[in-house]
N, C-alpha and C. Protein backbone atom coordinates (compact mmCIF):
# COMPACT_ATOMS: atom_id res chain seq x y z
N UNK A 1 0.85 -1.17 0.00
CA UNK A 1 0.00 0.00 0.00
C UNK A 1 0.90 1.24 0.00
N UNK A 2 0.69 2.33 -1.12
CA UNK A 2 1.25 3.07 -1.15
C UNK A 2 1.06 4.25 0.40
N UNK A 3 2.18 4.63 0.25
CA UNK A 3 1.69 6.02 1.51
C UNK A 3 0.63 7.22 1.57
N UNK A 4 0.37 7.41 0.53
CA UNK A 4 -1.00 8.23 0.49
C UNK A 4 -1.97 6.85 0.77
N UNK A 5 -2.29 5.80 0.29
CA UNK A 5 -3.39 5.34 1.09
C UNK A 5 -3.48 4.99 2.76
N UNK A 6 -1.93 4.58 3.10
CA UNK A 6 -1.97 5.36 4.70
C UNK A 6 -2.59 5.74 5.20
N UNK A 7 -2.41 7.07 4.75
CA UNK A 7 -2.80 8.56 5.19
C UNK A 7 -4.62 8.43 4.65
N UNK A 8 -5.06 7.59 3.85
CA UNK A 8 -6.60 7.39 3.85
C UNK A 8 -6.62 6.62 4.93
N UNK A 9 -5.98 5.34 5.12
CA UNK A 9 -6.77 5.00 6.11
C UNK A 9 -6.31 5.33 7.64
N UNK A 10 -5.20 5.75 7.52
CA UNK A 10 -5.40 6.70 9.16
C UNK A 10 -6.54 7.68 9.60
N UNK A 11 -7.01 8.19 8.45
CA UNK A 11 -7.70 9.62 8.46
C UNK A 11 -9.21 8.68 8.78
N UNK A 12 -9.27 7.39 7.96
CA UNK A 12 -10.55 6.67 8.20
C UNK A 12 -10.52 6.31 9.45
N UNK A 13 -9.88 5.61 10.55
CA UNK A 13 -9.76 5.75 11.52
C UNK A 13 -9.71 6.84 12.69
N UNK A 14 -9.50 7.73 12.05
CA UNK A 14 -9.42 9.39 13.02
C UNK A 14 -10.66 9.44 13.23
N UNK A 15 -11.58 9.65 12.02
CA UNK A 15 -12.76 9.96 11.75
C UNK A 15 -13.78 8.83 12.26
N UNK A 16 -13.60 7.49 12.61
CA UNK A 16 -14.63 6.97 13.09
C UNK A 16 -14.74 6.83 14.61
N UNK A 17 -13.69 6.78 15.01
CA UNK A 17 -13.02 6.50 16.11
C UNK A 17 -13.62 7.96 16.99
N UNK A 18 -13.54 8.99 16.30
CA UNK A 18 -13.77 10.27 16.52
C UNK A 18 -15.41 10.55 16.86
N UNK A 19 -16.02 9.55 15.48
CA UNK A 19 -18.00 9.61 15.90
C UNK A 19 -17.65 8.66 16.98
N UNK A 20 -17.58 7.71 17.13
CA UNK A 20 -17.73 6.90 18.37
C UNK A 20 -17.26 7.96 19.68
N UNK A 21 -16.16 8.53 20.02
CA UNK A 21 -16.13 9.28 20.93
C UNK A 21 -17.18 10.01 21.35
N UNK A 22 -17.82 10.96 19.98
CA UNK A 22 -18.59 12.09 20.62
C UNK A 22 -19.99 11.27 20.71
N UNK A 23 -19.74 10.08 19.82
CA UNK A 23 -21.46 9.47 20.66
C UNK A 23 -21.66 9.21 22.27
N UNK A 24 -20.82 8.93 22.82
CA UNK A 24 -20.43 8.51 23.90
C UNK A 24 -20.37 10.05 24.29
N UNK A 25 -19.46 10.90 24.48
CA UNK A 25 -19.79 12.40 24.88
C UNK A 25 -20.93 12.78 25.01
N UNK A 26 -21.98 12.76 24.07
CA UNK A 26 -23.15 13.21 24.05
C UNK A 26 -24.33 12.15 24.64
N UNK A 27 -23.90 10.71 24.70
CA UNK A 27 -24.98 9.61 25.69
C UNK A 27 -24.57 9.85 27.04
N UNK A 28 -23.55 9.79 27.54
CA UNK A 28 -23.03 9.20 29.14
C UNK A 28 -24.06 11.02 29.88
N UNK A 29 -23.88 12.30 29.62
CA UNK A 29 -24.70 12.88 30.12
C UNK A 29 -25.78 12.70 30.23
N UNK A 30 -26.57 12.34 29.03
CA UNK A 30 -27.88 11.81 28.71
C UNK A 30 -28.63 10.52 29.83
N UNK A 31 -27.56 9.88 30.25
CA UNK A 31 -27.42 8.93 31.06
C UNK A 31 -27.64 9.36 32.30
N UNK A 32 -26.67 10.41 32.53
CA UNK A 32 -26.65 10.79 34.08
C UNK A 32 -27.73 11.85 34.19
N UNK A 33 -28.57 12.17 33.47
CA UNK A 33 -29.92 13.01 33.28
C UNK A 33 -30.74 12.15 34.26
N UNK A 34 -31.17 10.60 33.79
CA UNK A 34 -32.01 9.89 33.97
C UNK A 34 -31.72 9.24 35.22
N UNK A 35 -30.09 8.62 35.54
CA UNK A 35 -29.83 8.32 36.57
C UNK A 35 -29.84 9.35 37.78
N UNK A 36 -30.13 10.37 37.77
CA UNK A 36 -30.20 11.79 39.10
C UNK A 36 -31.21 11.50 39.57
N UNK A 37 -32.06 10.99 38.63
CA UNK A 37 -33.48 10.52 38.71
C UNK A 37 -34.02 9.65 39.83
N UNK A 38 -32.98 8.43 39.46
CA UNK A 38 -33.45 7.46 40.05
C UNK A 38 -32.79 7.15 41.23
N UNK A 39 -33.43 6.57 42.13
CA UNK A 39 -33.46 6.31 43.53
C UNK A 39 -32.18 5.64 43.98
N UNK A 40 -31.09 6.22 44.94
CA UNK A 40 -29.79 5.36 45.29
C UNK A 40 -30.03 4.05 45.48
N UNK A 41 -29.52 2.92 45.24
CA UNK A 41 -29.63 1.28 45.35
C UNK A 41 -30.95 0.95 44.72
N UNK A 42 -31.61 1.58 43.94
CA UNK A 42 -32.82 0.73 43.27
C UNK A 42 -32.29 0.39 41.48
N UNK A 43 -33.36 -0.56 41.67
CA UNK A 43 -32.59 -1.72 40.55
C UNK A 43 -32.24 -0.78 39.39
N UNK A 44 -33.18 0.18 39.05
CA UNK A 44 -32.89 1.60 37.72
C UNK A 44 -31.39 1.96 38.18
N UNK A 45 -31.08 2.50 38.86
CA UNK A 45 -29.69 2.94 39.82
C UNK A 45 -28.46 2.09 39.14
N UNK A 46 -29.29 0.71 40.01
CA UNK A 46 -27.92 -0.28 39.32
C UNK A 46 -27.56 -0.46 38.15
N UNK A 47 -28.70 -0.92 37.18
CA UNK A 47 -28.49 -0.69 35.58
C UNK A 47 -27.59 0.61 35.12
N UNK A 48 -28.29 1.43 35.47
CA UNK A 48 -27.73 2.68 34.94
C UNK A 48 -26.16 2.90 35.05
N UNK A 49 -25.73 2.29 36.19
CA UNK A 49 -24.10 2.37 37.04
C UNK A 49 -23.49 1.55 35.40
N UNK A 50 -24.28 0.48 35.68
CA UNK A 50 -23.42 -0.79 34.65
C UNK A 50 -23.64 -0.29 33.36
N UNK A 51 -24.76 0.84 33.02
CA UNK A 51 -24.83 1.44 31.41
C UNK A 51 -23.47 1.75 31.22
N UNK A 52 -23.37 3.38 31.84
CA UNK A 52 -21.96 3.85 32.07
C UNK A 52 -21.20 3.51 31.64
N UNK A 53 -20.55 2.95 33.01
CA UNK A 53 -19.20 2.00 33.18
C UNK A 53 -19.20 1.06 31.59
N UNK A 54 -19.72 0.51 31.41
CA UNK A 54 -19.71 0.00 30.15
C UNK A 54 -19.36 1.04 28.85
N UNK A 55 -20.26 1.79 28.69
CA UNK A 55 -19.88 3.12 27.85
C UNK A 55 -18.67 3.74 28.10
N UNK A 56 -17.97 3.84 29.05
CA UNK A 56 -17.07 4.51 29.49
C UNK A 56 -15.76 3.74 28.64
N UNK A 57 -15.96 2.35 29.58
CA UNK A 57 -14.79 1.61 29.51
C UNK A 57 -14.50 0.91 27.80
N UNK A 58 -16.00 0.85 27.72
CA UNK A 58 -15.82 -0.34 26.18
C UNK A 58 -15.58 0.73 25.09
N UNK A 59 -16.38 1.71 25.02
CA UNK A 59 -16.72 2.44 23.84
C UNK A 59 -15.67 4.24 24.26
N UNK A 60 -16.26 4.67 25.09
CA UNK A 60 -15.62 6.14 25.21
C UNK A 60 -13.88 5.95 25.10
N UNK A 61 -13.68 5.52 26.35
CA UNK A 61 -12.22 5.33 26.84
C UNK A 61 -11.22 5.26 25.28
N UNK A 62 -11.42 3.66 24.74
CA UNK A 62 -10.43 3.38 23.93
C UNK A 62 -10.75 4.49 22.54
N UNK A 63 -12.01 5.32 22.32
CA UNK A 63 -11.96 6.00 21.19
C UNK A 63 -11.66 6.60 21.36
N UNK A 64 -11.27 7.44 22.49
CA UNK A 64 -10.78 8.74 22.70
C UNK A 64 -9.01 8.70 22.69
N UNK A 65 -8.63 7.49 23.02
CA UNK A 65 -7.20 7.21 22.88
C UNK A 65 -6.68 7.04 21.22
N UNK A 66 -7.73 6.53 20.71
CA UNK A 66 -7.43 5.92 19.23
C UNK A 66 -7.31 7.54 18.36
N UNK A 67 -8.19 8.14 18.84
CA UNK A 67 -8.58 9.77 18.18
C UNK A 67 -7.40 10.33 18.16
N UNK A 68 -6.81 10.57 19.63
CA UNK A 68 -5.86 11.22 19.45
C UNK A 68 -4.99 10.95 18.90
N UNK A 69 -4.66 9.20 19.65
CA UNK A 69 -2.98 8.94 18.40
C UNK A 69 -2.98 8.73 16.82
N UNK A 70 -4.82 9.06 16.62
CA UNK A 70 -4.21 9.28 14.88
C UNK A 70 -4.31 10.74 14.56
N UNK A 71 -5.08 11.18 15.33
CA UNK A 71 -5.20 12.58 14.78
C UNK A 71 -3.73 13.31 15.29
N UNK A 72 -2.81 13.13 16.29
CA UNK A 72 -1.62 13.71 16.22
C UNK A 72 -0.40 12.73 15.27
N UNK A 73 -0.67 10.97 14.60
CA UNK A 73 -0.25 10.75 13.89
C UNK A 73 -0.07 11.30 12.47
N UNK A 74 -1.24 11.84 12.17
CA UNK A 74 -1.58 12.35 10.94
C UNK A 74 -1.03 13.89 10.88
N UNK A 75 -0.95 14.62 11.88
CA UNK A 75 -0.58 16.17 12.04
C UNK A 75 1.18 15.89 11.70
N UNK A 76 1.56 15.08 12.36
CA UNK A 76 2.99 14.88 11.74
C UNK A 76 3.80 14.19 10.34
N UNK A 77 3.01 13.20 10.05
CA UNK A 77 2.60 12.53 8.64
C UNK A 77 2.54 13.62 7.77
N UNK A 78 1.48 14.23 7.83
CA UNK A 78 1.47 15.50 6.50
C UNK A 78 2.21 17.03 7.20
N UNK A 79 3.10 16.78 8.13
CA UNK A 79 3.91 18.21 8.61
C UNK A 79 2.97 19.05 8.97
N UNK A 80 2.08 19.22 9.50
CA UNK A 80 1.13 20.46 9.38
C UNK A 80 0.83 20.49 10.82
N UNK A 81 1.54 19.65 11.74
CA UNK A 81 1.54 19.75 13.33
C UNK A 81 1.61 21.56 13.83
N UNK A 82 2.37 22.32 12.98
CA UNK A 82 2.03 23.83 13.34
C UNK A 82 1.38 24.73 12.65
N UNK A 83 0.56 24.39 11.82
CA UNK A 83 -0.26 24.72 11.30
C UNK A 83 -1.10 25.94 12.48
N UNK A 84 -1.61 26.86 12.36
CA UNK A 84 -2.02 27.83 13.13
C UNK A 84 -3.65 27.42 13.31
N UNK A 85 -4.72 26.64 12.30
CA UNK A 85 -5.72 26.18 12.10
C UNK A 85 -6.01 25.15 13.67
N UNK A 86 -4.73 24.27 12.83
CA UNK A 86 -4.70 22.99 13.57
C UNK A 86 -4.30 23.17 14.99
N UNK A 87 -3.41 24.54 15.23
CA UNK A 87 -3.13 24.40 17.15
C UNK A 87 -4.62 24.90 17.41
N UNK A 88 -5.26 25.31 16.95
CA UNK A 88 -6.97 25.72 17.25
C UNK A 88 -7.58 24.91 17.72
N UNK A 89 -7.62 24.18 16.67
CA UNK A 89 -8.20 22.57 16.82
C UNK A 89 -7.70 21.82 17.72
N UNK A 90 -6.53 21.80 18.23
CA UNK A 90 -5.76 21.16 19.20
C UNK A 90 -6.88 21.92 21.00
N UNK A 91 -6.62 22.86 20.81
CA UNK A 91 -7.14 23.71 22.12
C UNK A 91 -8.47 23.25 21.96
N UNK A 92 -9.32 23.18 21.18
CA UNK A 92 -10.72 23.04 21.55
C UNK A 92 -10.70 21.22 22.11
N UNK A 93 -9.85 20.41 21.03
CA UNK A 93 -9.89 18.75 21.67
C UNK A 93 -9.70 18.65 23.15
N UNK A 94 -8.36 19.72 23.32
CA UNK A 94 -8.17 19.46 24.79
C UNK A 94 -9.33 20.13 25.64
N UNK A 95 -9.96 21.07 25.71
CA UNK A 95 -11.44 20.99 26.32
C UNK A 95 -12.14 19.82 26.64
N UNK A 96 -12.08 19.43 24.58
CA UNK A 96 -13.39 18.18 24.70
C UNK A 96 -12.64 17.40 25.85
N UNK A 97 -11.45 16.59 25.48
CA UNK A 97 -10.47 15.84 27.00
C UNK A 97 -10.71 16.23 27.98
N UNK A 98 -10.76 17.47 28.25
CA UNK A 98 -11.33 17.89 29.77
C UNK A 98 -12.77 17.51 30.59
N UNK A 99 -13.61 17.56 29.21
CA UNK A 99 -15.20 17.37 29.75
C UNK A 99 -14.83 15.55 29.41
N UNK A 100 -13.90 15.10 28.73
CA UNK A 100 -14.35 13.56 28.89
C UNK A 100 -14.02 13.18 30.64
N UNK A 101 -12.96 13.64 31.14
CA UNK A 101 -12.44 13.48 32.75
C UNK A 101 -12.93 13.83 33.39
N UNK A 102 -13.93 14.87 33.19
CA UNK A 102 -14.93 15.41 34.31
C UNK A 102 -16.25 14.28 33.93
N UNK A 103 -16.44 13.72 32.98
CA UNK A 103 -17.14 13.15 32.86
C UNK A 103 -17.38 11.22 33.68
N UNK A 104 -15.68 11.04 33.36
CA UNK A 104 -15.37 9.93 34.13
C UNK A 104 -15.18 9.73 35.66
N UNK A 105 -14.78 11.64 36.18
CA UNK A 105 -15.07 11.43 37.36
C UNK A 105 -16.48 11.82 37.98
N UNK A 106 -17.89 11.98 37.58
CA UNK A 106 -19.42 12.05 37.59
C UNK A 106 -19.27 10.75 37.65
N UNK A 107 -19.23 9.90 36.51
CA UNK A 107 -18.88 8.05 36.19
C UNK A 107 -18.66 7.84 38.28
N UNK A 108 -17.74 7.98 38.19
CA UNK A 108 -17.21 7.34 39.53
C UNK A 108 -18.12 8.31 41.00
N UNK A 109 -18.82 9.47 40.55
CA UNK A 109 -19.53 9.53 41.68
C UNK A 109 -20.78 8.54 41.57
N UNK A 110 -21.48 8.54 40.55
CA UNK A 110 -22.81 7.68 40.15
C UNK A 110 -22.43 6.34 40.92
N UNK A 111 -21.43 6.02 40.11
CA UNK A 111 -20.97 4.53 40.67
C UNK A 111 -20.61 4.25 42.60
N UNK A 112 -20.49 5.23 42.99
CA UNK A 112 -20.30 5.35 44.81
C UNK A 112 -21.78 5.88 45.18
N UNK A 113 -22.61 6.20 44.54
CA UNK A 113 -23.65 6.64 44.87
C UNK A 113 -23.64 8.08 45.99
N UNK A 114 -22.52 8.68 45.48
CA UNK A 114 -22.37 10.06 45.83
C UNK A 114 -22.40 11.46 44.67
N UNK A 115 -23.34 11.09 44.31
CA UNK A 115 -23.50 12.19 43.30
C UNK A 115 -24.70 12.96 43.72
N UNK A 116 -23.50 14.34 43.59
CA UNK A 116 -24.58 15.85 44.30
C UNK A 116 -25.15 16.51 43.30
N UNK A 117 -25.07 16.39 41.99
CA UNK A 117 -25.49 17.46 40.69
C UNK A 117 -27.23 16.97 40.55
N UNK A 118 -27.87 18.15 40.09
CA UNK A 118 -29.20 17.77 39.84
C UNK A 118 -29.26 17.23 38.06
N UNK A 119 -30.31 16.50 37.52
CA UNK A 119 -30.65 16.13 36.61
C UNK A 119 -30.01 17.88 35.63
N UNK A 120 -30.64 18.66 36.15
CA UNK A 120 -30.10 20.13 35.05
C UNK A 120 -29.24 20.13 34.88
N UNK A 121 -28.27 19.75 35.22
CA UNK A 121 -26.22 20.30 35.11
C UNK A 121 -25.94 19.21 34.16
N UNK A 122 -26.70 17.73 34.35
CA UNK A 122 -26.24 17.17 33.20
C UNK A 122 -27.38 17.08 31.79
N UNK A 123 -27.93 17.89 31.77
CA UNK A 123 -28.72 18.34 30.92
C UNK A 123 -27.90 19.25 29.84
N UNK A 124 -27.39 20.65 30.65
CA UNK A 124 -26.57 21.22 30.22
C UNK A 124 -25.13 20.86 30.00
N UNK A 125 -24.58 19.92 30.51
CA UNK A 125 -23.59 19.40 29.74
C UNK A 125 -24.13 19.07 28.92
N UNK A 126 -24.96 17.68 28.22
CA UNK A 126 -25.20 17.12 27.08
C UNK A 126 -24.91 18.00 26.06
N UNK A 127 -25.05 19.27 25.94
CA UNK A 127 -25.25 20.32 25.05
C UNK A 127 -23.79 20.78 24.66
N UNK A 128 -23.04 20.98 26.10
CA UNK A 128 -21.56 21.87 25.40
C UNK A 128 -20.95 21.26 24.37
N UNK A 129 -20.85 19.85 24.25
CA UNK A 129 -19.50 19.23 23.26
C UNK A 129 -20.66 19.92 21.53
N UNK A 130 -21.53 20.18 21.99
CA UNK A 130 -21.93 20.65 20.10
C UNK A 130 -21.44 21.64 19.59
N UNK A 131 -20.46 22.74 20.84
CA UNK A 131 -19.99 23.93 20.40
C UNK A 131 -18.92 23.58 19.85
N UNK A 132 -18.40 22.38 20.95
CA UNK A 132 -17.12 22.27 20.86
C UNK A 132 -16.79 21.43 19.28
N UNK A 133 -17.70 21.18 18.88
CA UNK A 133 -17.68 19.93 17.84
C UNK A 133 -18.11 20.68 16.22
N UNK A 134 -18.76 21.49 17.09
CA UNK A 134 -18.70 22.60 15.76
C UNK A 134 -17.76 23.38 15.51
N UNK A 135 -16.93 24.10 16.67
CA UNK A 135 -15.85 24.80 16.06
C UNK A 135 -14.58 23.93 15.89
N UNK A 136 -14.55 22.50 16.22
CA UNK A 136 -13.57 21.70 15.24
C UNK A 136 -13.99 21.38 13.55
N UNK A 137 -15.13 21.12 13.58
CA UNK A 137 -15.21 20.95 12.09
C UNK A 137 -14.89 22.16 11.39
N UNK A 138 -15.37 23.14 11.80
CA UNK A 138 -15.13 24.46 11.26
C UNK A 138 -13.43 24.39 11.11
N UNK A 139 -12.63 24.67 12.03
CA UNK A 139 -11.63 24.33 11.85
C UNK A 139 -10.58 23.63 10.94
N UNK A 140 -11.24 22.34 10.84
CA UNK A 140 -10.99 21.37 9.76
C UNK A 140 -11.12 21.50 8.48
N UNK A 141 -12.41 22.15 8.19
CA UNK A 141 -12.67 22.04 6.99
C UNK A 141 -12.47 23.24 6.44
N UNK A 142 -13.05 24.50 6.77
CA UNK A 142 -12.56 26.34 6.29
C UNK A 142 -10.86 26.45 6.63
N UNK A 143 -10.53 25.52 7.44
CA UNK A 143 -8.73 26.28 7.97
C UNK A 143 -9.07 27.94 7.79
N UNK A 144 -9.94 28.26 8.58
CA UNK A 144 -9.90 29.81 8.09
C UNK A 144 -8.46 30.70 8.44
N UNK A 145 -7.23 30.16 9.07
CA UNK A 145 -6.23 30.83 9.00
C UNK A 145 -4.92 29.62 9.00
């Protein structure tokens, strides 16, 4: 395989690896909406713990690892690691990274059954990663600088 198809299928990997992340970004709040809900130690409670944790571990976790090491594989592959676009894009991922760790540590209050946030806070999370997900595509695709 020549090296430009590589670079297709790294980029195919960036990119799926990448929807799987933000599906998971945008469910696990969705999750903890419904679980605020429900009653500490009742059987809804427990499911919900094992939704998570499952989401977290099977699906979020390893896409978010896979994302990055192609998407900073690929920034060095085609030289464009300083690209002025791309450190943009860099700052908004590391956000999204930020809300995934705040997210894993909610994960681990749900799961101790010490979680103080009302159903609203993770309401309004569900919502931020669309800013954040919009001004990466934007990014990506206009390079407006």
């Amino acid at each position: 395989m020549s090296e430009y198809n590589w670079q297709q299928v790294l980029v195919s990997f960036h990119v799926v690896f990448m929807v799987a992340w933000m599906a998971g970004i945008f469910y696990l709040p969705r999750l903890f909406v419904y679980h605020a809900g429900a009653e500490r130690g009742s059987d809804k409670s427990e499911t919900f713990k094992v939704m998570e944790r499952k989401l977290l571990r099977g699906i979020m976790n390893p896409s978010m690892v896979i994302t990055l090491v192609t998407g900073i594989a690929l920034a060095f592959w085609k030289g464009m690691y300083d690209d002025p676009w791309l450190m943009a894009k860099a700052a908004l991922v590391l956000v999204l990274v930020g809300v995934h760790f705040w997210l894993i540590a909610r994960q681990r209050d749900f799961a101790a059954d010490r979680n103080t946030r009302a159903s609203r806070t993770y309401r309004i999370v569900n919502e931020a990663p669309v800013l954040l997900l919009l001004g990466i595509a934007i990014l990506v695709i206009v390079k407006p600088f």
